[in-house]
PDB file of N, CA and C in Angstrom:
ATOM      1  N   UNK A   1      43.036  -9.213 -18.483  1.00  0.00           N
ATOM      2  CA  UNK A   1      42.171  -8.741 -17.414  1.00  0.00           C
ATOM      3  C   UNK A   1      40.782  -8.396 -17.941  1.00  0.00           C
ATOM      4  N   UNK A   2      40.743  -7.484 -19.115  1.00  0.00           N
ATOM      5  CA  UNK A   2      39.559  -7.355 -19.973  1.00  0.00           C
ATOM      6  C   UNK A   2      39.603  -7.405 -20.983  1.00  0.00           C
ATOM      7  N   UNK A   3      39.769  -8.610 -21.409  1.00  0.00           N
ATOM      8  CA  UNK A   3      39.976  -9.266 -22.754  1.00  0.00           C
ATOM      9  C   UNK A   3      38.884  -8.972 -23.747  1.00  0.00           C
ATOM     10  N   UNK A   4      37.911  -8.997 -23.396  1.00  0.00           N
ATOM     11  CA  UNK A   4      36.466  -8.707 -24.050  1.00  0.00           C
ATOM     12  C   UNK A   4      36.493  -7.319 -24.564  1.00  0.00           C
ATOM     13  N   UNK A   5      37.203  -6.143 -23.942  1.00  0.00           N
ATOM     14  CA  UNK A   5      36.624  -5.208 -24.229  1.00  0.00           C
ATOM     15  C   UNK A   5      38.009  -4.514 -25.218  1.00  0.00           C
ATOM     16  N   UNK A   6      36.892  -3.966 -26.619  1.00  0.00           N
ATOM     17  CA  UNK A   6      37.512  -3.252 -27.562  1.00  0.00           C
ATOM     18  C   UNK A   6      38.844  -2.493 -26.622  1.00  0.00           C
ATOM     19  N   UNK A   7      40.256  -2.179 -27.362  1.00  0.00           N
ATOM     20  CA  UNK A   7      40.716  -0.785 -27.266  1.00  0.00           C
ATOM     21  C   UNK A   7      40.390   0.459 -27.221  1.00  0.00           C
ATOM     22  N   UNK A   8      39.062   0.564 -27.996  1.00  0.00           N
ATOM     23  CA  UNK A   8      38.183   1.958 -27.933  1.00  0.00           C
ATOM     24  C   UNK A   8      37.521   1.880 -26.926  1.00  0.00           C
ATOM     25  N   UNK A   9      37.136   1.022 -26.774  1.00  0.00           N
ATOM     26  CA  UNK A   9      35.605   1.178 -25.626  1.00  0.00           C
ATOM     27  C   UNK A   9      36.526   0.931 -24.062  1.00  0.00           C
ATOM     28  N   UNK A  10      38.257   0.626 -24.160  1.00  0.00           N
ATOM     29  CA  UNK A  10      38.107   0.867 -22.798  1.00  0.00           C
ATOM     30  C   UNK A  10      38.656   2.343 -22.739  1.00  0.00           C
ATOM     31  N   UNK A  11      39.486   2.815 -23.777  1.00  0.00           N
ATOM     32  CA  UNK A  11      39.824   4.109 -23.498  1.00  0.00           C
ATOM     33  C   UNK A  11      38.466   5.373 -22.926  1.00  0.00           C
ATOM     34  N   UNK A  12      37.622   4.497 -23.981  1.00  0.00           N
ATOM     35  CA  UNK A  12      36.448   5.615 -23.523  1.00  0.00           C
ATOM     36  C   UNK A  12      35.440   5.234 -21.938  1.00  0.00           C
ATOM     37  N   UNK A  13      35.663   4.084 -21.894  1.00  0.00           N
ATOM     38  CA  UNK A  13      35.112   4.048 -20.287  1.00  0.00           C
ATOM     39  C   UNK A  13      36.000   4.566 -19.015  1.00  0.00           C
ATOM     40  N   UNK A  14      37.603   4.529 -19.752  1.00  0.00           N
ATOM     41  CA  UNK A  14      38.688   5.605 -18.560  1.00  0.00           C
ATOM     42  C   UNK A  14      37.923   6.998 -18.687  1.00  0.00           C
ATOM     43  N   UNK A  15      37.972   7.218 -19.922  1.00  0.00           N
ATOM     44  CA  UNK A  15      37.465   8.917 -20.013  1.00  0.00           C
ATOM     45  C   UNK A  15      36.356   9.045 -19.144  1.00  0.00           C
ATOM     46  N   UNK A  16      35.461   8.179 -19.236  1.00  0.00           N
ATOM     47  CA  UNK A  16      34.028   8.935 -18.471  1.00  0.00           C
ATOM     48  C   UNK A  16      34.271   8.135 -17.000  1.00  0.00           C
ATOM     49  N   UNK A  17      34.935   7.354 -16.837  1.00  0.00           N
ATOM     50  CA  UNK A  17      34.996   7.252 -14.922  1.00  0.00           C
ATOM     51  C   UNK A  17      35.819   8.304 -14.498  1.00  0.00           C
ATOM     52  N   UNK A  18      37.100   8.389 -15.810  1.00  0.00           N
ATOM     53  CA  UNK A  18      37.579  10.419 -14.693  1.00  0.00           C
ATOM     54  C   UNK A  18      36.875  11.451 -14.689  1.00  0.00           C
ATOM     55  N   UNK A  19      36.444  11.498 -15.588  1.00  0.00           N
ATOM     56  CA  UNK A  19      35.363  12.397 -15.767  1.00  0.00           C
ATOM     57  C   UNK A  19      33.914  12.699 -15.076  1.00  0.00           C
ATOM     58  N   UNK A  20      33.555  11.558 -14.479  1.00  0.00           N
ATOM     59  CA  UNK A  20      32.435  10.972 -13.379  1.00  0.00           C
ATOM     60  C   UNK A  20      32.831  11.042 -12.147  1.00  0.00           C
ATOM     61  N   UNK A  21      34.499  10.756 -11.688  1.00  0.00           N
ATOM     62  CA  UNK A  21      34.432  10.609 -10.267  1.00  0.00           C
ATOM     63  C   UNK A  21      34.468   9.635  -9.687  1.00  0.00           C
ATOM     64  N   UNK A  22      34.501   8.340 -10.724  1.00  0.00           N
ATOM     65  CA  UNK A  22      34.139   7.154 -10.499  1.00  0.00           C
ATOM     66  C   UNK A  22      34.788   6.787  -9.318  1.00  0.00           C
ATOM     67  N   UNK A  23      34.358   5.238  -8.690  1.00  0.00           N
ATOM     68  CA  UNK A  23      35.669   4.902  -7.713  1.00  0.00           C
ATOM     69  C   UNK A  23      36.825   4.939  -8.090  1.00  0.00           C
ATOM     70  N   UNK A  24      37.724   4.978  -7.506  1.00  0.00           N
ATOM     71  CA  UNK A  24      39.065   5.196  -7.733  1.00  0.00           C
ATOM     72  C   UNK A  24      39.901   3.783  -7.782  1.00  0.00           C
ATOM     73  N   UNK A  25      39.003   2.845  -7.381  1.00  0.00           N
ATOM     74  CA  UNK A  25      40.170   1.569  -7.390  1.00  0.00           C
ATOM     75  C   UNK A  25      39.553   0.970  -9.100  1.00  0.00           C
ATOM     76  N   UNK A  26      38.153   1.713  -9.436  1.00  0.00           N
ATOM     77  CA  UNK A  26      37.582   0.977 -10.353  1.00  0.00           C
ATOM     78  C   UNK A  26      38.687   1.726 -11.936  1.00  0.00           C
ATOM     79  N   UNK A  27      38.553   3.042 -11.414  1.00  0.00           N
ATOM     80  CA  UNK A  27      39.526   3.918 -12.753  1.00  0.00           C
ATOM     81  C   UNK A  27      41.446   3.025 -12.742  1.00  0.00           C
ATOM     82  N   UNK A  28      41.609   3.025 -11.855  1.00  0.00           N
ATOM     83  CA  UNK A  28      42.489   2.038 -11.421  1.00  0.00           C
ATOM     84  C   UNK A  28      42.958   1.179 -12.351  1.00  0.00           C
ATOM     85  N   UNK A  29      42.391   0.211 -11.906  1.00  0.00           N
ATOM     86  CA  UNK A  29      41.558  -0.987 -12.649  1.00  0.00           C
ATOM     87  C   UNK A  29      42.103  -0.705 -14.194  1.00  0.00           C
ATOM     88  N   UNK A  30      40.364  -0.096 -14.879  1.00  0.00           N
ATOM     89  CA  UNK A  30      41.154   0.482 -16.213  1.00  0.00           C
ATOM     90  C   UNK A  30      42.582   1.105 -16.471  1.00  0.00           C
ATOM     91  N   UNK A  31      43.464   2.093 -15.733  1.00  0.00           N
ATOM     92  CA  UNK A  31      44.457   2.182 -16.227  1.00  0.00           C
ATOM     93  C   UNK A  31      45.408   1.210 -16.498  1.00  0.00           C
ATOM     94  N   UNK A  32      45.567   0.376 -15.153  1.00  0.00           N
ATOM     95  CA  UNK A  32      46.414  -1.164 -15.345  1.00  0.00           C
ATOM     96  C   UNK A  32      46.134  -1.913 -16.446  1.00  0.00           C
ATOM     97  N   UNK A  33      44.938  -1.795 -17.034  1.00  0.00           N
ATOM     98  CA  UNK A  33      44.606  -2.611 -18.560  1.00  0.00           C
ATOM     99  C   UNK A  33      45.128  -2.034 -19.999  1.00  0.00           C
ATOM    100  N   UNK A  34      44.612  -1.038 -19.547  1.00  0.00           N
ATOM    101  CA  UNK A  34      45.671   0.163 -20.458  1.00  0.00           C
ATOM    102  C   UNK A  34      46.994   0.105 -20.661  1.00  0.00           C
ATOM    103  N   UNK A  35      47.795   0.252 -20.189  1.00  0.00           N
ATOM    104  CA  UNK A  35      49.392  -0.109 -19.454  1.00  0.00           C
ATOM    105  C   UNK A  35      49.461  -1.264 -20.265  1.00  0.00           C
ATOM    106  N   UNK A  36      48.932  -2.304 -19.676  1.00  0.00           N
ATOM    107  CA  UNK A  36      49.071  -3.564 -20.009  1.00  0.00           C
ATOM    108  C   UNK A  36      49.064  -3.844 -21.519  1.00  0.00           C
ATOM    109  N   UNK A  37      47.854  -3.221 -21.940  1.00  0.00           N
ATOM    110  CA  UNK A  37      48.033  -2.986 -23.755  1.00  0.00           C
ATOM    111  C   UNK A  37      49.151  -2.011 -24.410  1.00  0.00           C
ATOM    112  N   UNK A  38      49.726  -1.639 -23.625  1.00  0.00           N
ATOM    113  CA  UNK A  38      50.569  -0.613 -23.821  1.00  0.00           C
ATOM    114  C   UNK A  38      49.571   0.779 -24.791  1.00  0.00           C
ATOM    115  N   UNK A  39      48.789   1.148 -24.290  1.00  0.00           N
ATOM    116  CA  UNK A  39      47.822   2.173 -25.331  1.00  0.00           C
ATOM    117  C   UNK A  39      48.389   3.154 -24.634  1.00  0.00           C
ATOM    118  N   UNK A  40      48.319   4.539 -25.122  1.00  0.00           N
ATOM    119  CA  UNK A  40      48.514   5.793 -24.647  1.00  0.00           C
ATOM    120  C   UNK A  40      47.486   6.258 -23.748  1.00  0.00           C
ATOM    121  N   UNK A  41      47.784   6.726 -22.692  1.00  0.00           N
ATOM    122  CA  UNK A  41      46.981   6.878 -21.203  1.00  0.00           C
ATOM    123  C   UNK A  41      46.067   8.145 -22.115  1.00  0.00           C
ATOM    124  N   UNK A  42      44.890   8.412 -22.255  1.00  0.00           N
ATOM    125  CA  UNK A  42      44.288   9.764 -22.258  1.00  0.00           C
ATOM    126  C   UNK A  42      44.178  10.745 -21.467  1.00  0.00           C
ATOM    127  N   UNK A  43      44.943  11.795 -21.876  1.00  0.00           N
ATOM    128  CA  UNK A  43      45.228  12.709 -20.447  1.00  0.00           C
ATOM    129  C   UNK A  43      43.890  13.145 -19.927  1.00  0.00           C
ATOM    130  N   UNK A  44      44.331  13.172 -18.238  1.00  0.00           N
ATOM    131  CA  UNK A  44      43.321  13.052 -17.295  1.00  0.00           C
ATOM    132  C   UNK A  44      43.037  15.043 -17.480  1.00  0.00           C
ATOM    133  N   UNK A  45      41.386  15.526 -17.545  1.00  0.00           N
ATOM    134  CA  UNK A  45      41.465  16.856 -17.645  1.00  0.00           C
ATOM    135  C   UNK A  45      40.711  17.306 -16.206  1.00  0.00           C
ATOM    136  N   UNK A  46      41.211  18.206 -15.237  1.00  0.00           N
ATOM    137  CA  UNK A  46      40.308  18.553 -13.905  1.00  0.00           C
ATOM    138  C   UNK A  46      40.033  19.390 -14.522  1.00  0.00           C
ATOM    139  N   UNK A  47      38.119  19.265 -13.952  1.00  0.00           N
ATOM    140  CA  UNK A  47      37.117  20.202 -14.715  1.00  0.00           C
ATOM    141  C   UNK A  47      37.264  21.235 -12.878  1.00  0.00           C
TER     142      UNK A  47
END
């Protein structure tokens, strides 16, 4: 799905769309890629 993008750089673009508020189908999105790599979800923190 996002083949292009590092393991780091998508964990860290989940972090700052929860962290932002982002759309929700877009954080989405990233988690299903996540999953898919099987990486460890970064827990979500409500500020």
């Amino acid at each position: 799905m996002l083949p292009l993008l590092s393991d780091e750089l998508l964990l860290d673009a989940y972090r700052h769309a929860v962290r932002l508020s982002l759309d929700w189908d877009f954080v989405q999105m990233l988690r299903m890629e996540i999953r898919r790599r099987k990486l460890p979800l970064p827990e979500e923190q409500v500020v």
